[in-house]
PDB file of N, CA and C in Angstrom:
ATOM      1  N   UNK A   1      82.253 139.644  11.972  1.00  0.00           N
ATOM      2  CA  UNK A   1      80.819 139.414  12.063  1.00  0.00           C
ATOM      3  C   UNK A   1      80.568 137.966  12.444  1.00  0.00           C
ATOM      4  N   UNK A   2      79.735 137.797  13.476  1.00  0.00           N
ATOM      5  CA  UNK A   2      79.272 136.154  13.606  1.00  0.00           C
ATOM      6  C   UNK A   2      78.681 135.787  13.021  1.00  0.00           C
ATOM      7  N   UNK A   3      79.222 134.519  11.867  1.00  0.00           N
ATOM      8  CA  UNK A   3      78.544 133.962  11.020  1.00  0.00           C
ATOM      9  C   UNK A   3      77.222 132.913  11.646  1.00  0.00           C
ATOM     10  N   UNK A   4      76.942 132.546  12.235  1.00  0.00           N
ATOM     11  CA  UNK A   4      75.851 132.159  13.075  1.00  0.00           C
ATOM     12  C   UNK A   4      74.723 133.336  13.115  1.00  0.00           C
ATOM     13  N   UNK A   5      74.949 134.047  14.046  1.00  0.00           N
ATOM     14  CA  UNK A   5      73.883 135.849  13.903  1.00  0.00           C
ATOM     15  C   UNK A   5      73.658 135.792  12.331  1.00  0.00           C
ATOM     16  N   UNK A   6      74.299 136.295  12.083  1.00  0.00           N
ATOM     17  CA  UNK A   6      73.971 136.591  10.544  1.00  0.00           C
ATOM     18  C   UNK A   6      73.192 135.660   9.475  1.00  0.00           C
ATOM     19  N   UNK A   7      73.256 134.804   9.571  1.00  0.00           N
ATOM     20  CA  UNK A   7      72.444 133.581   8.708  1.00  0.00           C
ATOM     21  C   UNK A   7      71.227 133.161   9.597  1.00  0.00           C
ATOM     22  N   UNK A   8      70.685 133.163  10.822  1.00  0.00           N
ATOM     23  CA  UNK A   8      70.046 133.316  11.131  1.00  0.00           C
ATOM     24  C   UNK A   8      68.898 134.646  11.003  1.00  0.00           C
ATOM     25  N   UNK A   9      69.611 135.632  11.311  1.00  0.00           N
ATOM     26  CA  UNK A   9      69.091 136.827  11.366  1.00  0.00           C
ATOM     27  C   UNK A   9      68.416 137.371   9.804  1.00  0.00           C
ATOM     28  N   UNK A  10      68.978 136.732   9.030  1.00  0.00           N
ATOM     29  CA  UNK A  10      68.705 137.119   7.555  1.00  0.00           C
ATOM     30  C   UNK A  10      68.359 136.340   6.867  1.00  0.00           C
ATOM     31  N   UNK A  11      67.555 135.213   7.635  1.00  0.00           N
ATOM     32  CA  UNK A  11      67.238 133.845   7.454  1.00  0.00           C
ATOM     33  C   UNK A  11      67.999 133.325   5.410  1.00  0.00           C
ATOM     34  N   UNK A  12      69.250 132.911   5.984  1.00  0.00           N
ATOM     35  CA  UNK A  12      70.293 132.844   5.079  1.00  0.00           C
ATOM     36  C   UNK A  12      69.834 131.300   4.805  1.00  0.00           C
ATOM     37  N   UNK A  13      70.430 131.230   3.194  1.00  0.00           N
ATOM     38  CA  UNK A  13      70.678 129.545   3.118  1.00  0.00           C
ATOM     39  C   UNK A  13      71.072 128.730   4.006  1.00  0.00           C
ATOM     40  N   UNK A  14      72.580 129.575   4.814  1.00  0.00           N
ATOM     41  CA  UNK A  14      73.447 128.811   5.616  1.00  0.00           C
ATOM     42  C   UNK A  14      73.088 128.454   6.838  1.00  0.00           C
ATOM     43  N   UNK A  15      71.596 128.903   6.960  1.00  0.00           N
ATOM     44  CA  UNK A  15      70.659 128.409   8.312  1.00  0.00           C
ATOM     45  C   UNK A  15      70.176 126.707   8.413  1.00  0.00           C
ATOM     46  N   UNK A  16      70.290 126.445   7.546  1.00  0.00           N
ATOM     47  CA  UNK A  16      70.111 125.371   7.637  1.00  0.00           C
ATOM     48  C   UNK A  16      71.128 124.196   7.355  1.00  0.00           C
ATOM     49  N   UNK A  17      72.049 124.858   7.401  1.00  0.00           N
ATOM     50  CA  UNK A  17      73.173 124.191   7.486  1.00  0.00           C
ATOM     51  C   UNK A  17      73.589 124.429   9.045  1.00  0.00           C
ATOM     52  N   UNK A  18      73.509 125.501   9.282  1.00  0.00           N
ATOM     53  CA  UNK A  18      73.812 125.324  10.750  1.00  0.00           C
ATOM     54  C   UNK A  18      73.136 124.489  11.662  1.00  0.00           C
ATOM     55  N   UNK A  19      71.762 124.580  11.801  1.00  0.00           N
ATOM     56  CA  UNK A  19      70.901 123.684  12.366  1.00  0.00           C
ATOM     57  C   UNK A  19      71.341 122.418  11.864  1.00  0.00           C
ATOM     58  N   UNK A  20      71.870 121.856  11.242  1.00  0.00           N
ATOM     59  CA  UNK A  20      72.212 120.610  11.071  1.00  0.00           C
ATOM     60  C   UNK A  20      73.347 120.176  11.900  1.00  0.00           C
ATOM     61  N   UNK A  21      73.990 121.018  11.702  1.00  0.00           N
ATOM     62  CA  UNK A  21      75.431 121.433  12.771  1.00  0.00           C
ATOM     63  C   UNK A  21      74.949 120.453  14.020  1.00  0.00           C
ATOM     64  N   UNK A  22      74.156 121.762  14.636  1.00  0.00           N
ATOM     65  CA  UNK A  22      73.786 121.972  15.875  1.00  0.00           C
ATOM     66  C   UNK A  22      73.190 120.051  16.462  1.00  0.00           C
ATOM     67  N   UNK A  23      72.298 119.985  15.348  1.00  0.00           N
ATOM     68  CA  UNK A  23      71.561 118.747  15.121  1.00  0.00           C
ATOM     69  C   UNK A  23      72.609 117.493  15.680  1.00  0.00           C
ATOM     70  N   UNK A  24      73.595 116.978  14.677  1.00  0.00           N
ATOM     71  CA  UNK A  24      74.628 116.376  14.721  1.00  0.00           C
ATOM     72  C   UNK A  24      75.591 116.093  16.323  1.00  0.00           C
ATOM     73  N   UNK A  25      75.733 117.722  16.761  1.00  0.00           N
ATOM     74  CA  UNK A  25      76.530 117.521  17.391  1.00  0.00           C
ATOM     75  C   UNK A  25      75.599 117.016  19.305  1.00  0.00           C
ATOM     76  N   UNK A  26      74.044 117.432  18.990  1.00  0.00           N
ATOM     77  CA  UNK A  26      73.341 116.893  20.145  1.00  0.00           C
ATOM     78  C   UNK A  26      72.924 115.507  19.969  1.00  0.00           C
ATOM     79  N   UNK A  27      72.893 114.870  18.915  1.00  0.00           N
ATOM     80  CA  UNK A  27      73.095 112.958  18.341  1.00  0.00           C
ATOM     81  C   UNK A  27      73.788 112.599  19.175  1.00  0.00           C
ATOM     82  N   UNK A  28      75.104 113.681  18.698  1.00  0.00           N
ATOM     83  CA  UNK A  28      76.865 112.986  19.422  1.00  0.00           C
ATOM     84  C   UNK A  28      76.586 113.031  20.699  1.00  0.00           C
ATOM     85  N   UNK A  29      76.405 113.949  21.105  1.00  0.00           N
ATOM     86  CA  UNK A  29      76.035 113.884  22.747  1.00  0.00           C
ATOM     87  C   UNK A  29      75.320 112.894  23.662  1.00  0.00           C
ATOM     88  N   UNK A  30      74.234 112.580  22.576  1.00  0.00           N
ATOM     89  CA  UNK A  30      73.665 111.937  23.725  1.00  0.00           C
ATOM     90  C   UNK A  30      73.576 110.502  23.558  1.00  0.00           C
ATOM     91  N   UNK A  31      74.197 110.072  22.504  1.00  0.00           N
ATOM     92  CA  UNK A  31      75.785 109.001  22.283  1.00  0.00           C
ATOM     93  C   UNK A  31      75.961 108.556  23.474  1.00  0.00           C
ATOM     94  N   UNK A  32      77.059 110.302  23.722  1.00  0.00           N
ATOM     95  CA  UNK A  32      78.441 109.631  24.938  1.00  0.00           C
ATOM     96  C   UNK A  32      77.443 109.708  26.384  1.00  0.00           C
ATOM     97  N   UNK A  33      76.223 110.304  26.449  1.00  0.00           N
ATOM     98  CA  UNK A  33      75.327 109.649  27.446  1.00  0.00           C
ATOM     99  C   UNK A  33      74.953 108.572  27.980  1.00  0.00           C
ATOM    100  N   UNK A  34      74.815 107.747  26.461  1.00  0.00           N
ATOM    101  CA  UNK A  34      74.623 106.697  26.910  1.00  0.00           C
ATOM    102  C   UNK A  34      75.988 105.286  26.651  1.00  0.00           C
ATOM    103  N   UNK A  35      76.949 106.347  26.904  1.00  0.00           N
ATOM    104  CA  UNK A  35      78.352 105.334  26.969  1.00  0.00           C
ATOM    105  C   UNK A  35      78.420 104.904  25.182  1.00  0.00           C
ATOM    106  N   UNK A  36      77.301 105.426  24.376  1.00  0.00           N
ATOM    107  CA  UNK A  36      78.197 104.977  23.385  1.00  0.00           C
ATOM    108  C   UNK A  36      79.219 105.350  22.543  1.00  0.00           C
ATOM    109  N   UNK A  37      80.454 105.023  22.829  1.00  0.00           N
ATOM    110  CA  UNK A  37      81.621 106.304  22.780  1.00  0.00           C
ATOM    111  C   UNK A  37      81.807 106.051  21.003  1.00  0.00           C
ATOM    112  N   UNK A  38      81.941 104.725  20.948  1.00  0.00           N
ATOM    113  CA  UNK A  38      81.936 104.670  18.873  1.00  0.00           C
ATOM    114  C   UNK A  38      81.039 105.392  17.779  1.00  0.00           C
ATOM    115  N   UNK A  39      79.866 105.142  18.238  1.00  0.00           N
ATOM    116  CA  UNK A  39      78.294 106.190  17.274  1.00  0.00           C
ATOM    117  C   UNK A  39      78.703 107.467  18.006  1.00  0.00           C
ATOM    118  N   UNK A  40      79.038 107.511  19.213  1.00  0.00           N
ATOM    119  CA  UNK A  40      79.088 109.090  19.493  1.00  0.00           C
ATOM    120  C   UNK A  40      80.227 110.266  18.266  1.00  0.00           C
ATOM    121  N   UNK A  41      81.520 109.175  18.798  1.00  0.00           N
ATOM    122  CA  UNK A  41      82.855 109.491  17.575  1.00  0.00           C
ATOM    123  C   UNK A  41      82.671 110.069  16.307  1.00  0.00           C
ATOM    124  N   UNK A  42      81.822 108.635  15.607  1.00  0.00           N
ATOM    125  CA  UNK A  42      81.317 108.877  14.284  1.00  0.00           C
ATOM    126  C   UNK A  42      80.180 110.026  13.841  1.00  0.00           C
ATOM    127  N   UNK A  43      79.392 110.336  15.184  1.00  0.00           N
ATOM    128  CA  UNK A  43      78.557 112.163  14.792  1.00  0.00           C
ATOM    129  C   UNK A  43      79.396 112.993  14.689  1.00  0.00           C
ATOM    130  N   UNK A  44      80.406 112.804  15.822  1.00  0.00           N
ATOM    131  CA  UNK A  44      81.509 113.750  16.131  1.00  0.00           C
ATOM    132  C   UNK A  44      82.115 114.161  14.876  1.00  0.00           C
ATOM    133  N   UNK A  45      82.747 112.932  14.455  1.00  0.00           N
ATOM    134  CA  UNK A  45      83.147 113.040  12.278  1.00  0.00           C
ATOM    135  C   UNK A  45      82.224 114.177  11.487  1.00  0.00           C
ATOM    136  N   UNK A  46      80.908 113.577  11.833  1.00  0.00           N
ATOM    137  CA  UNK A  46      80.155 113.782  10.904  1.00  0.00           C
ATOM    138  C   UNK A  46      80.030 115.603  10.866  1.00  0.00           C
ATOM    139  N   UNK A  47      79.661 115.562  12.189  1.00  0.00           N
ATOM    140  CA  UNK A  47      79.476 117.256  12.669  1.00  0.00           C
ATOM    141  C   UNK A  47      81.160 118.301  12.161  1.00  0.00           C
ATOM    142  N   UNK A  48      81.976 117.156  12.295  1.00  0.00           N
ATOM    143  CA  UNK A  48      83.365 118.199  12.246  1.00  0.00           C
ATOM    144  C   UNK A  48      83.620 118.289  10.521  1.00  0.00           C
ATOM    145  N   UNK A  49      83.561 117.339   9.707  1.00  0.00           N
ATOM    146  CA  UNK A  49      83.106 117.118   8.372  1.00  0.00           C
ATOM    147  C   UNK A  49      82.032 117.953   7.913  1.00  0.00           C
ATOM    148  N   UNK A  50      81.419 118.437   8.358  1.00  0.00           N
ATOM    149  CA  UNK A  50      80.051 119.700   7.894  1.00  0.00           C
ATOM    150  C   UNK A  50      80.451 120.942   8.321  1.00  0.00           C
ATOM    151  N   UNK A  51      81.018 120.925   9.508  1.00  0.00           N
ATOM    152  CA  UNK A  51      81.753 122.018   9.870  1.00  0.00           C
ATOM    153  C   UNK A  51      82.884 122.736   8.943  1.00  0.00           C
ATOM    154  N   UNK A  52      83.850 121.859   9.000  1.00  0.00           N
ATOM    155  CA  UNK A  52      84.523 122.085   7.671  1.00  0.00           C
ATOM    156  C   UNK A  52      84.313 122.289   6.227  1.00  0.00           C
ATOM    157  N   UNK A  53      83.011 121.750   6.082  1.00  0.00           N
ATOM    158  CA  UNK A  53      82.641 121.691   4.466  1.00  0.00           C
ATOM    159  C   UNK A  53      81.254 123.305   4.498  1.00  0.00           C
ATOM    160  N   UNK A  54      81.238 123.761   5.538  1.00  0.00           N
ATOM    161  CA  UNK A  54      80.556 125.282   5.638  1.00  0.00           C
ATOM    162  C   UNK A  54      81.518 126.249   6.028  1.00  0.00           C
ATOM    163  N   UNK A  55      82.005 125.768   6.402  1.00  0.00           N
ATOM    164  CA  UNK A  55      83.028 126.749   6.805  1.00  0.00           C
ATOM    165  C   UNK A  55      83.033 127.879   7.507  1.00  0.00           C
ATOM    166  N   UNK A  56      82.828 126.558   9.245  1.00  0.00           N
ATOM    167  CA  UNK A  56      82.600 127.708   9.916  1.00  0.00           C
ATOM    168  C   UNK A  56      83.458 126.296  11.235  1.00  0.00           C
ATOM    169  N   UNK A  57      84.344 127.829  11.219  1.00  0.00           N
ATOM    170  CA  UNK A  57      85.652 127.089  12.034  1.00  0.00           C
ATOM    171  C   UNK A  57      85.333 126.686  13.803  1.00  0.00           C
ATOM    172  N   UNK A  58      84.729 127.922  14.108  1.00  0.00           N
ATOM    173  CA  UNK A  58      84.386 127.544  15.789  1.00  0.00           C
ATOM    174  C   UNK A  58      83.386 126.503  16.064  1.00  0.00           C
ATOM    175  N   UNK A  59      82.763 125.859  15.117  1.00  0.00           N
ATOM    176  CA  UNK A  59      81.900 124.476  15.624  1.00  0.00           C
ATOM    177  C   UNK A  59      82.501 123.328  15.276  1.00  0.00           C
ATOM    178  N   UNK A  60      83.613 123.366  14.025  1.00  0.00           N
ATOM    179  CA  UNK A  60      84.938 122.415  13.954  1.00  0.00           C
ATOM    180  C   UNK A  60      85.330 122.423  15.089  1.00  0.00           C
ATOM    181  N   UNK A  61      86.094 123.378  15.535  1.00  0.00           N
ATOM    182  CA  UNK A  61      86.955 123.291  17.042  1.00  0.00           C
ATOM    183  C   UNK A  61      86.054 122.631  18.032  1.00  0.00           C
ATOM    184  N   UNK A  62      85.004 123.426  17.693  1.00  0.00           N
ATOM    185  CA  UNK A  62      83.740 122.694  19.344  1.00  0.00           C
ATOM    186  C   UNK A  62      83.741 120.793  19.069  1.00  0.00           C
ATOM    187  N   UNK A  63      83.838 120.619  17.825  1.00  0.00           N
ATOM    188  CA  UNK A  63      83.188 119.080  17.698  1.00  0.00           C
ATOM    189  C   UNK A  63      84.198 118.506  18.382  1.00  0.00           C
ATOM    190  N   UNK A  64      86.027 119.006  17.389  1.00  0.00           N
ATOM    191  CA  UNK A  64      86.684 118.174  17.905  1.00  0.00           C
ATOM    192  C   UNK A  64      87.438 117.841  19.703  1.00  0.00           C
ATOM    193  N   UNK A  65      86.931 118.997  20.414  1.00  0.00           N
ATOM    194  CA  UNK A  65      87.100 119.473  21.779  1.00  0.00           C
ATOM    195  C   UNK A  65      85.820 118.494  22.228  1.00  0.00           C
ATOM    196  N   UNK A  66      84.679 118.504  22.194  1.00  0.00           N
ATOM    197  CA  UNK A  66      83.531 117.415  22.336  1.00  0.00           C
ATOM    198  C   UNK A  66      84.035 115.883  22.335  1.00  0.00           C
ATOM    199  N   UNK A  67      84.525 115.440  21.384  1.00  0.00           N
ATOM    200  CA  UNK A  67      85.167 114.286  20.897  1.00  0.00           C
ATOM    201  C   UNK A  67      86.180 114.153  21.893  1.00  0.00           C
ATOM    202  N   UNK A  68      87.294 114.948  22.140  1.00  0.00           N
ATOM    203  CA  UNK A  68      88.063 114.789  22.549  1.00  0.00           C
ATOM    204  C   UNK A  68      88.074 114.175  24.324  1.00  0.00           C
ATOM    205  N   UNK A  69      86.931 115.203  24.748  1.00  0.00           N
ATOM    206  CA  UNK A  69      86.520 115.163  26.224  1.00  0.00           C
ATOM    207  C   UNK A  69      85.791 113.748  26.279  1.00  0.00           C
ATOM    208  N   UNK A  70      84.840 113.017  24.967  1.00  0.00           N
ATOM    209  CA  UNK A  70      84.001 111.898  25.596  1.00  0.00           C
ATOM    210  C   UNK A  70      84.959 111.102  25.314  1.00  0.00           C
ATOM    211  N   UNK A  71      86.437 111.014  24.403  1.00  0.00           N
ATOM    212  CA  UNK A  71      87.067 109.769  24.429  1.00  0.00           C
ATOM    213  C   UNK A  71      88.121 109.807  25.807  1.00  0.00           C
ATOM    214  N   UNK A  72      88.069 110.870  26.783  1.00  0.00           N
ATOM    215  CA  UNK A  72      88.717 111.207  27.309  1.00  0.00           C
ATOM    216  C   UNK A  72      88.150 110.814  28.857  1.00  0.00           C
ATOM    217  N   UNK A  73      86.714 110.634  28.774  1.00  0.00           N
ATOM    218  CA  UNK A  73      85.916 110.322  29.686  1.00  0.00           C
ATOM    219  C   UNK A  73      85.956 108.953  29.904  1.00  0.00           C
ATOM    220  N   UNK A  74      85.696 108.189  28.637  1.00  0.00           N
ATOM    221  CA  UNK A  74      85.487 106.536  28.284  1.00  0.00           C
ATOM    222  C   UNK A  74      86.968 106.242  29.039  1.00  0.00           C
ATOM    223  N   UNK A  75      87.779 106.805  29.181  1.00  0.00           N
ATOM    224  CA  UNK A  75      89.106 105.821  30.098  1.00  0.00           C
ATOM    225  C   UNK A  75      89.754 104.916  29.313  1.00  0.00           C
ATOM    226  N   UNK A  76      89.622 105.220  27.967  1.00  0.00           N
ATOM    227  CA  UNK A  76      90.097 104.112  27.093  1.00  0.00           C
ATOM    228  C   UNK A  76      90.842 104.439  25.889  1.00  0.00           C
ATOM    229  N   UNK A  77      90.923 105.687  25.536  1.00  0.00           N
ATOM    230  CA  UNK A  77      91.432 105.905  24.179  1.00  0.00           C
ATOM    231  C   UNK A  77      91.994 107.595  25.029  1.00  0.00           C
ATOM    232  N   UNK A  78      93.178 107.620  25.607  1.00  0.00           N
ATOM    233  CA  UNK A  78      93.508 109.046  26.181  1.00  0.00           C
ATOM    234  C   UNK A  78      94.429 109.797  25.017  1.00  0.00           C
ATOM    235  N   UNK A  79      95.348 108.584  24.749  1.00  0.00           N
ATOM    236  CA  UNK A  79      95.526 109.224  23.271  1.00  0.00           C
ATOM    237  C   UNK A  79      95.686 109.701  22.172  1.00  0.00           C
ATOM    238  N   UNK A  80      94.061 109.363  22.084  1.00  0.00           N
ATOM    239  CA  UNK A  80      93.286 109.757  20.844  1.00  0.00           C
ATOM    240  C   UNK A  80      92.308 111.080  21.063  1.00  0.00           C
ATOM    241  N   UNK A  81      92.228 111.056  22.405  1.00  0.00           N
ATOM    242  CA  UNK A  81      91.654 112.188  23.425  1.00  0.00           C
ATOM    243  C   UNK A  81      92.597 113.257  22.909  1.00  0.00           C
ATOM    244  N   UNK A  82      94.132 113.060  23.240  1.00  0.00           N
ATOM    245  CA  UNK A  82      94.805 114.285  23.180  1.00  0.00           C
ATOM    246  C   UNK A  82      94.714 114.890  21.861  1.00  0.00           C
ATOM    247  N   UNK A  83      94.553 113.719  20.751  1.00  0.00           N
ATOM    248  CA  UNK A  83      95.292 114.419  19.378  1.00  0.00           C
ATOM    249  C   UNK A  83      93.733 115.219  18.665  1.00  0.00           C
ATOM    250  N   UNK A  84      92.433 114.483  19.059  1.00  0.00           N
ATOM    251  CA  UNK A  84      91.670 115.746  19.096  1.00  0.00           C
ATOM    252  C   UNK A  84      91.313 117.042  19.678  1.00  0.00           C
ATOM    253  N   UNK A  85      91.908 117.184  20.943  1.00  0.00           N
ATOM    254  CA  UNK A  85      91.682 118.459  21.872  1.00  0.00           C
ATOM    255  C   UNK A  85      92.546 119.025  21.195  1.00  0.00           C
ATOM    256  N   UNK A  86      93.820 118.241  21.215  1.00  0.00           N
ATOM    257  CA  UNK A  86      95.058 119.747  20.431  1.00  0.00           C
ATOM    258  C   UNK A  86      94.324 120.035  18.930  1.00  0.00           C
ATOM    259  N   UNK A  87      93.903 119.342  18.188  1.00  0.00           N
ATOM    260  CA  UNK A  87      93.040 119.692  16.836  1.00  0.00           C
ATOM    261  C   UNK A  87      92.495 121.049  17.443  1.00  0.00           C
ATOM    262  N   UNK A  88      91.410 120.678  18.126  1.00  0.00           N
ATOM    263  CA  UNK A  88      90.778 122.373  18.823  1.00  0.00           C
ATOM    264  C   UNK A  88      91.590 123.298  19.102  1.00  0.00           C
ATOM    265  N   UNK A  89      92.537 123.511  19.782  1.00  0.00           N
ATOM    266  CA  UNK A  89      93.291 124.513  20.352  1.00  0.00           C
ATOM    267  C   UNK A  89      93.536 125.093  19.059  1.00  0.00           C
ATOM    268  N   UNK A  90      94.390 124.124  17.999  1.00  0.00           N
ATOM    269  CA  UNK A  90      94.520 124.729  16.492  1.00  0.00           C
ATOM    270  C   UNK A  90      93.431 125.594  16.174  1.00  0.00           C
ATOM    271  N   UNK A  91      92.361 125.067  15.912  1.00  0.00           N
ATOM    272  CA  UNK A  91      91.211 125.289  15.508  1.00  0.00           C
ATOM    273  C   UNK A  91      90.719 126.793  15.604  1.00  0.00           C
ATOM    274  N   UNK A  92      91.058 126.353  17.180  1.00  0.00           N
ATOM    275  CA  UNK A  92      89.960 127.730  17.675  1.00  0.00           C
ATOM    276  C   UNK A  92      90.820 128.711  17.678  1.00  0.00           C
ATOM    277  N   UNK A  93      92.402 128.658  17.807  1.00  0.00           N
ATOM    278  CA  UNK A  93      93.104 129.395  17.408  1.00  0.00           C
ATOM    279  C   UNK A  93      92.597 130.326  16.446  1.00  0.00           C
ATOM    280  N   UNK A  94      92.501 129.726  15.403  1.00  0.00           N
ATOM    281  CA  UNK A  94      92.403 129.965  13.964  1.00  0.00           C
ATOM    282  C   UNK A  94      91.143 131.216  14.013  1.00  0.00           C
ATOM    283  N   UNK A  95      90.437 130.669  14.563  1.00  0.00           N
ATOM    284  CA  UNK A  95      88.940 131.572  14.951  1.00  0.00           C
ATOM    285  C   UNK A  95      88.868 132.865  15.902  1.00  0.00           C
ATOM    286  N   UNK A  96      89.965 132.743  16.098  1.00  0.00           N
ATOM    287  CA  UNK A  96      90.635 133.999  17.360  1.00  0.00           C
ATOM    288  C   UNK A  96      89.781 133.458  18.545  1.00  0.00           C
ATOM    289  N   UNK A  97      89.552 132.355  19.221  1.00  0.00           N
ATOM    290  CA  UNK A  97      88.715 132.120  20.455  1.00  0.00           C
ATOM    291  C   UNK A  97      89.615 132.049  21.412  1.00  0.00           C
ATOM    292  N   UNK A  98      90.522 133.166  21.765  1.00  0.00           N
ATOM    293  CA  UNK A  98      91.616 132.463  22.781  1.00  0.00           C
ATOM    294  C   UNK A  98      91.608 132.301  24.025  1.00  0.00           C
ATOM    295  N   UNK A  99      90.526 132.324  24.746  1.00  0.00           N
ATOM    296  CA  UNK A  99      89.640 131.978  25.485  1.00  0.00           C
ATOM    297  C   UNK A  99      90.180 130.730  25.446  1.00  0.00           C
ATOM    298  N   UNK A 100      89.725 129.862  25.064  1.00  0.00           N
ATOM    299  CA  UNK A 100      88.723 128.923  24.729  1.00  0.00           C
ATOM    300  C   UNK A 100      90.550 127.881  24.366  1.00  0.00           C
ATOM    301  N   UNK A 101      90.977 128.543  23.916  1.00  0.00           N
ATOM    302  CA  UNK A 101      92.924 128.069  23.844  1.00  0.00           C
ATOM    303  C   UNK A 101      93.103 127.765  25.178  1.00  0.00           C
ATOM    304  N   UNK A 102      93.262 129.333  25.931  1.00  0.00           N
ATOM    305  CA  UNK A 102      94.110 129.185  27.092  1.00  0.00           C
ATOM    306  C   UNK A 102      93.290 128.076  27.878  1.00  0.00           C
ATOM    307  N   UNK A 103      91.670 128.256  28.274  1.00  0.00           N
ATOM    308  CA  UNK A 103      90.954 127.386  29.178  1.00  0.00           C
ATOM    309  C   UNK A 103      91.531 125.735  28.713  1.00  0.00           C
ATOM    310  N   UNK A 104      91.253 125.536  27.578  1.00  0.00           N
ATOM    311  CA  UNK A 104      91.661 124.065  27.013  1.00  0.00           C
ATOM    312  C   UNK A 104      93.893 123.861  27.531  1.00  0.00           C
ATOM    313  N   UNK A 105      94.443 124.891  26.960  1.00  0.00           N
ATOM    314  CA  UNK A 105      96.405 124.531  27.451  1.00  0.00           C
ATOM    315  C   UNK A 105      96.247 124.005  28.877  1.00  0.00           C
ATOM    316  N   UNK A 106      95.535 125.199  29.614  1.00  0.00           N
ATOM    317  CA  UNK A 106      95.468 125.203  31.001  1.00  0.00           C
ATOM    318  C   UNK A 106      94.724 123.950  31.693  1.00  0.00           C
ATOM    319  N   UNK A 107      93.493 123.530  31.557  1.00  0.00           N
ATOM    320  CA  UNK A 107      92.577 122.765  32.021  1.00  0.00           C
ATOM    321  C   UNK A 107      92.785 121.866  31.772  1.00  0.00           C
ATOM    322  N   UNK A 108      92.387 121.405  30.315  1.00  0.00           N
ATOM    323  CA  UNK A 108      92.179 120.051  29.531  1.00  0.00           C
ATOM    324  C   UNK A 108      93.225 119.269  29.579  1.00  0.00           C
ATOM    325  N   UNK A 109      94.317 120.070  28.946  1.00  0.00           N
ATOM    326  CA  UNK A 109      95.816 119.558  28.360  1.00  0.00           C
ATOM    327  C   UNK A 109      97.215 120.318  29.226  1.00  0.00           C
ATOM    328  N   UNK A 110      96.832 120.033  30.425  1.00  0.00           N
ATOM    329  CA  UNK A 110      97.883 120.792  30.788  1.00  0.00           C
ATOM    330  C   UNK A 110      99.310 120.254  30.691  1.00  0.00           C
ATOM    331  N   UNK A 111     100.319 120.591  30.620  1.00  0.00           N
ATOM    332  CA  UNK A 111     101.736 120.481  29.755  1.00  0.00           C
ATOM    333  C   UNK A 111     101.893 120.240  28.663  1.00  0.00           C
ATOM    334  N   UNK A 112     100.527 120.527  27.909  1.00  0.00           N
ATOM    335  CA  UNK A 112     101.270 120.606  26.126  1.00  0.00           C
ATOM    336  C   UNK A 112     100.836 121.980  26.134  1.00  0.00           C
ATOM    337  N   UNK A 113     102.210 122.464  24.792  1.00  0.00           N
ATOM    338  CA  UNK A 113     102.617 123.908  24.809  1.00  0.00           C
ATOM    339  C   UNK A 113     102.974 123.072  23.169  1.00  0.00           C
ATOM    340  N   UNK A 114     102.780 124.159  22.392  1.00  0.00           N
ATOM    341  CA  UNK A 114     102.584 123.578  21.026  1.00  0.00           C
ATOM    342  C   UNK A 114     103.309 125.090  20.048  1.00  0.00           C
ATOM    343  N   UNK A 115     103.858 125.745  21.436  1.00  0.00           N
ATOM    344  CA  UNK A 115     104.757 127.040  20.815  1.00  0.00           C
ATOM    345  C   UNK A 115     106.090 126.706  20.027  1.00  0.00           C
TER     346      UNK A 115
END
């Protein structure tokens, strides 16, 4: 069952935890918009830290895949880029998104294999 649908749909406590989610991780964004890759990082924390503490694994994976791509963008920290994207692959693993695995082995990170 998608825990997202469902707490929405049944206007759940955990709705507003999600919207905070959601909240957090468009801060982070528009952060690394404006090049600021450090405050962006630290939403990034913040969002993957709430993620984890609701426990809801596919917006963990999303933060740290987010994170991973703007430190990956900045040309400056590659990495620190890698060791959060592979966090995601874990992640989303975990969430059965394997989608979202293969696009990231293939695309993002190509020659790490973590078999």
């Amino acid at each position: 069952e998608d825990h997202h649908a469902s707490a929405l749909a049944n206007n759940d406590d955990n709705r507003d935890d999600l919207i905070y989610q959601k909240i957090l991780m468009i801060k982070a964004e528009i952060q690394v918009l404006y090049g600021q890759f450090d405050e962006a990082i630290k939403l990034f924390h913040q969002a993957m830290d709430h993620a984890s503490t609701v426990g809801v694994v596919f917006d963990h994976a999303l933060a740290c895949e987010r994170a991973g791509l703007a430190l990956r963008s900045a040309a400056h920290k590659d990495d620190l880029a890698i060791d959060y994207l592979e966090d995601a692959v874990h992640l989303y693993r975990d969430c059965q998104a394997l989608a979202k695995v293969n696009h990231l082995k293939r695309n993002v990170i190509p020659g790490w294999d973590d078999e």
